[in-house]
N, C-alpha and C. Protein backbone atom coordinates (compact mmCIF):
# COMPACT_ATOMS: atom_id res chain seq x y z
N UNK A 1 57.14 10.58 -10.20
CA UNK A 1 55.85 10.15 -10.69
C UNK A 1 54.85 10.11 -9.53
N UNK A 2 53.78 10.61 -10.11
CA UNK A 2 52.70 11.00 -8.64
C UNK A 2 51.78 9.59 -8.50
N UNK A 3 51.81 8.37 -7.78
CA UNK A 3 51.45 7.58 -7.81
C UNK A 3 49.53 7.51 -7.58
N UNK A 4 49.26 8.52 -6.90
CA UNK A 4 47.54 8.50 -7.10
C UNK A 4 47.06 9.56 -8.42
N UNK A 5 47.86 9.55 -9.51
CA UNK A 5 47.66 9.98 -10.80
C UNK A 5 46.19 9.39 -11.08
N UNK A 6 44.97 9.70 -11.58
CA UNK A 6 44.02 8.76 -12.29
C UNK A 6 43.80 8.88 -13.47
N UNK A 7 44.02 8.08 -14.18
CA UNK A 7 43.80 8.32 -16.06
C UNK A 7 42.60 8.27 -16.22
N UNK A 8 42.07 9.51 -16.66
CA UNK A 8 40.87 9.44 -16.49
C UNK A 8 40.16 9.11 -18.30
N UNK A 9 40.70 9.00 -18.54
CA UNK A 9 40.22 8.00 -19.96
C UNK A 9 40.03 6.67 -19.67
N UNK A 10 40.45 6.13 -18.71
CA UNK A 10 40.34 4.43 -18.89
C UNK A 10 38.60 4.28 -17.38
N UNK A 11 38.75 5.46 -17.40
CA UNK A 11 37.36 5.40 -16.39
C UNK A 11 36.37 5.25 -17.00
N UNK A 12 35.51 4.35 -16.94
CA UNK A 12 34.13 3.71 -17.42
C UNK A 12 32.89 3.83 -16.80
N UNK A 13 31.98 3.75 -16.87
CA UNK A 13 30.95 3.63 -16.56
C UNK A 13 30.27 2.11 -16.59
N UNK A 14 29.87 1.52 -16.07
CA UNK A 14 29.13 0.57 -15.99
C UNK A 14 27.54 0.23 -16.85
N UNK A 15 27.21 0.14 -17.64
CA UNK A 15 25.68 -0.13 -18.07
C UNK A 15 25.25 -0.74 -17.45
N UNK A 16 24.23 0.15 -16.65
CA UNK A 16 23.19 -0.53 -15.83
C UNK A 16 22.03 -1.26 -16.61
N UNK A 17 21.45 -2.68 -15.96
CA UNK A 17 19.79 -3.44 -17.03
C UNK A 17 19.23 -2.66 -16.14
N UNK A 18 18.36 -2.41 -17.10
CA UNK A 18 16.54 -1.72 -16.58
C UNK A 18 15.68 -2.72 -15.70
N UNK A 19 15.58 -2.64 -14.97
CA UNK A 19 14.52 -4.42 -14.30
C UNK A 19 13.79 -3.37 -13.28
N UNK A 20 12.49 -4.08 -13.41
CA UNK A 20 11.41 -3.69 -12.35
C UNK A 20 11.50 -3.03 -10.98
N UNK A 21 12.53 -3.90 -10.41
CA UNK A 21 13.09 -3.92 -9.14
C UNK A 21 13.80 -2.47 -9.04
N UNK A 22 14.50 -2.03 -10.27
CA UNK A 22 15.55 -0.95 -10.18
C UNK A 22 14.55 0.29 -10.66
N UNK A 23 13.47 -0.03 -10.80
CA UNK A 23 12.83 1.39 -11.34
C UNK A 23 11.54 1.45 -10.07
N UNK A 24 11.17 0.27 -9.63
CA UNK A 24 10.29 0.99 -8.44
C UNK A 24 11.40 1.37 -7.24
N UNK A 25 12.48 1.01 -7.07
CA UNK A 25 13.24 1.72 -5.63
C UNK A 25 13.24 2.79 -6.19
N UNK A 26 13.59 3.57 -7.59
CA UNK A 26 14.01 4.74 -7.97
C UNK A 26 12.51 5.41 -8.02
N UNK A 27 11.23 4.63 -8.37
CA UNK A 27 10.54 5.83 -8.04
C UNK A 27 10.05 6.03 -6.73
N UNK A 28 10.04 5.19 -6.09
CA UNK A 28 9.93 5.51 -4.21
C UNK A 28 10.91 6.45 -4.06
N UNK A 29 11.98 6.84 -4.43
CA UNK A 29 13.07 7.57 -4.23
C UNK A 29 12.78 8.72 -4.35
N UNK A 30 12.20 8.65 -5.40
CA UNK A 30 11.80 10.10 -5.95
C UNK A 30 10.70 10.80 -5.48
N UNK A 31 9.82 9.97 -5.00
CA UNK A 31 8.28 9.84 -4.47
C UNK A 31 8.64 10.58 -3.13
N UNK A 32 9.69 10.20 -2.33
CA UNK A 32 9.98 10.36 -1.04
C UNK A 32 11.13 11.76 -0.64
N UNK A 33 11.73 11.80 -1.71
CA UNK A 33 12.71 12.71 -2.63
C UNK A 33 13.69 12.68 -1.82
N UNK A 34 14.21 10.76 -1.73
CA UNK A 34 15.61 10.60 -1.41
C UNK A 34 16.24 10.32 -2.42
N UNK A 35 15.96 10.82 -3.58
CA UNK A 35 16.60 10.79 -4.59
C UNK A 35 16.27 11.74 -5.64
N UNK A 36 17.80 11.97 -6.32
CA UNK A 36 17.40 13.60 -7.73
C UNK A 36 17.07 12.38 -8.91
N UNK A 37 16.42 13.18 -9.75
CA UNK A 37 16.11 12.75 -11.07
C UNK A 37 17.24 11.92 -11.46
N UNK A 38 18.60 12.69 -11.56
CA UNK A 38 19.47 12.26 -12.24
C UNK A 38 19.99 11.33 -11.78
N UNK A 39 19.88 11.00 -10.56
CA UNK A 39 20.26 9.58 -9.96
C UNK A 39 19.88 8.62 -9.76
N UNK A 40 18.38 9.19 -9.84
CA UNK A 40 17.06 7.77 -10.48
C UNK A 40 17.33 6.81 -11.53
N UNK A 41 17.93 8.40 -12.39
CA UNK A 41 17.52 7.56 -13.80
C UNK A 41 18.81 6.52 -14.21
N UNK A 42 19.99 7.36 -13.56
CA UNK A 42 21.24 6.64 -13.49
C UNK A 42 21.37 5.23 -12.72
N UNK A 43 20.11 4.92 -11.97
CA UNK A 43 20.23 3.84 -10.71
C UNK A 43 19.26 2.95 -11.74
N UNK A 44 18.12 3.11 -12.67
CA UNK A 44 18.06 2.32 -13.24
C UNK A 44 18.48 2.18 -14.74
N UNK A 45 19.43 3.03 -15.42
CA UNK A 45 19.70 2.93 -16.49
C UNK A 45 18.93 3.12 -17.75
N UNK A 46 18.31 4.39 -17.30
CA UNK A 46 17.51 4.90 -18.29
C UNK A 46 17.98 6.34 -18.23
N UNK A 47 17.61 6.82 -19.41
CA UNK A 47 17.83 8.53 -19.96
C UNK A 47 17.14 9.29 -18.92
N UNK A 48 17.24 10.73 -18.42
CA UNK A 48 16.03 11.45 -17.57
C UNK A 48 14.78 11.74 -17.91
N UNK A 49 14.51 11.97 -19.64
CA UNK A 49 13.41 12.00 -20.03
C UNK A 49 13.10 10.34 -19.71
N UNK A 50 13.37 9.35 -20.26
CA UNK A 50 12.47 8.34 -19.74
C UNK A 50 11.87 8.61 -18.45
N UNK A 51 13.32 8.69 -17.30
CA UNK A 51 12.59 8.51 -15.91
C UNK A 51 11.70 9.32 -15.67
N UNK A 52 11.15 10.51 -16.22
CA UNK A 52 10.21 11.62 -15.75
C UNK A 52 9.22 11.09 -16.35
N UNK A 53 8.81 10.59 -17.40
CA UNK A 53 7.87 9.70 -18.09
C UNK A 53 7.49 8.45 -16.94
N UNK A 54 8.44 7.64 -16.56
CA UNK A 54 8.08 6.63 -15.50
C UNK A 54 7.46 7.64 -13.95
N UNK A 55 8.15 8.38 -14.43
CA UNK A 55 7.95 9.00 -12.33
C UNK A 55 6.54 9.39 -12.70
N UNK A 56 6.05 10.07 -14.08
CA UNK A 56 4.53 10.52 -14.10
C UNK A 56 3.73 9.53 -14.44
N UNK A 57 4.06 8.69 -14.57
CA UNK A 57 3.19 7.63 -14.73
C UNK A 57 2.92 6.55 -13.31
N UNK A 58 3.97 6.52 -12.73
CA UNK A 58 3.94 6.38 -11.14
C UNK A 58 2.97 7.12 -10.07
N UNK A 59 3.29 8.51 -10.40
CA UNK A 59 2.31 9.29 -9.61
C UNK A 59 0.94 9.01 -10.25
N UNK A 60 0.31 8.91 -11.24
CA UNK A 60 -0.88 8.49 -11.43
C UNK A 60 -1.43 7.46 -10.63
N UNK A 61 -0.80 6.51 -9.91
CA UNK A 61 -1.29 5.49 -9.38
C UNK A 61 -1.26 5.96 -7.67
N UNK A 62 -0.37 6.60 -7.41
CA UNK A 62 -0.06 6.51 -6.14
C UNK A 62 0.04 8.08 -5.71
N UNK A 63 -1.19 8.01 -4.77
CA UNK A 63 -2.09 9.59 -4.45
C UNK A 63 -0.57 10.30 -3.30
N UNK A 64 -0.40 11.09 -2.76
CA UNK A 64 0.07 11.55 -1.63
C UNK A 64 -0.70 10.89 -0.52
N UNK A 65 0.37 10.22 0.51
CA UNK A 65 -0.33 9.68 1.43
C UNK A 65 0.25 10.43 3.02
N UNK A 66 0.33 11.85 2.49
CA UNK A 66 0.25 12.39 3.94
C UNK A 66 -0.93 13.80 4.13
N UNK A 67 -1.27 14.44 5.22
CA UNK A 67 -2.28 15.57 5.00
C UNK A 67 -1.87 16.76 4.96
N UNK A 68 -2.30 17.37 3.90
CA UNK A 68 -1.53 18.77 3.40
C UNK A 68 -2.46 19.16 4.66
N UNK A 69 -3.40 19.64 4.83
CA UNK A 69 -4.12 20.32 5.78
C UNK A 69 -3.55 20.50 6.80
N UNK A 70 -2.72 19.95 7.55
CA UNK A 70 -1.54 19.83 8.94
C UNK A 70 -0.90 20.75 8.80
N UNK A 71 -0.47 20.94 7.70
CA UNK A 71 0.84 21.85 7.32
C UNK A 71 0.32 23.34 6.90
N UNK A 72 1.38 24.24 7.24
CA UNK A 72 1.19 25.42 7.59
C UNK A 72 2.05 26.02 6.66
């Protein structure tokens, strides 16, 4: 018997709560793009269509704060 066997049926997932706190780190995350969509949305426990709905509604408020003009 192979003792690091993993049954992978009894593997779960956790339900993450949605809270404020867990959706602005995820959109700084995204903002900064230390983070994929899918791990946003997974970090606050929402679907990806939600989080792309939150991330565009995020960027409405909060301009780019570096100068494209620098860049080449």
């Amino acid at each position: 018997m192979n003792l690091y066997q993993v049954d992978t049926k009894a593997i779960k997932e956790v339900p993450v709560k949605t809270t404020p706190e867990n959706v602005r780190e995820a959109n700084e995350g995204l903002f900064r793009a230390k983070m994929t969509l899918p791990a946003a949305a997974k970090h606050c426990g929402m679907t990806q269509k939600e989080m792309k709905m939150t991330f565009l509604e995020y960027l409405k408020y909060h301009k780019p704060d570096y100068d494209q003009s620098k860049e080449s």
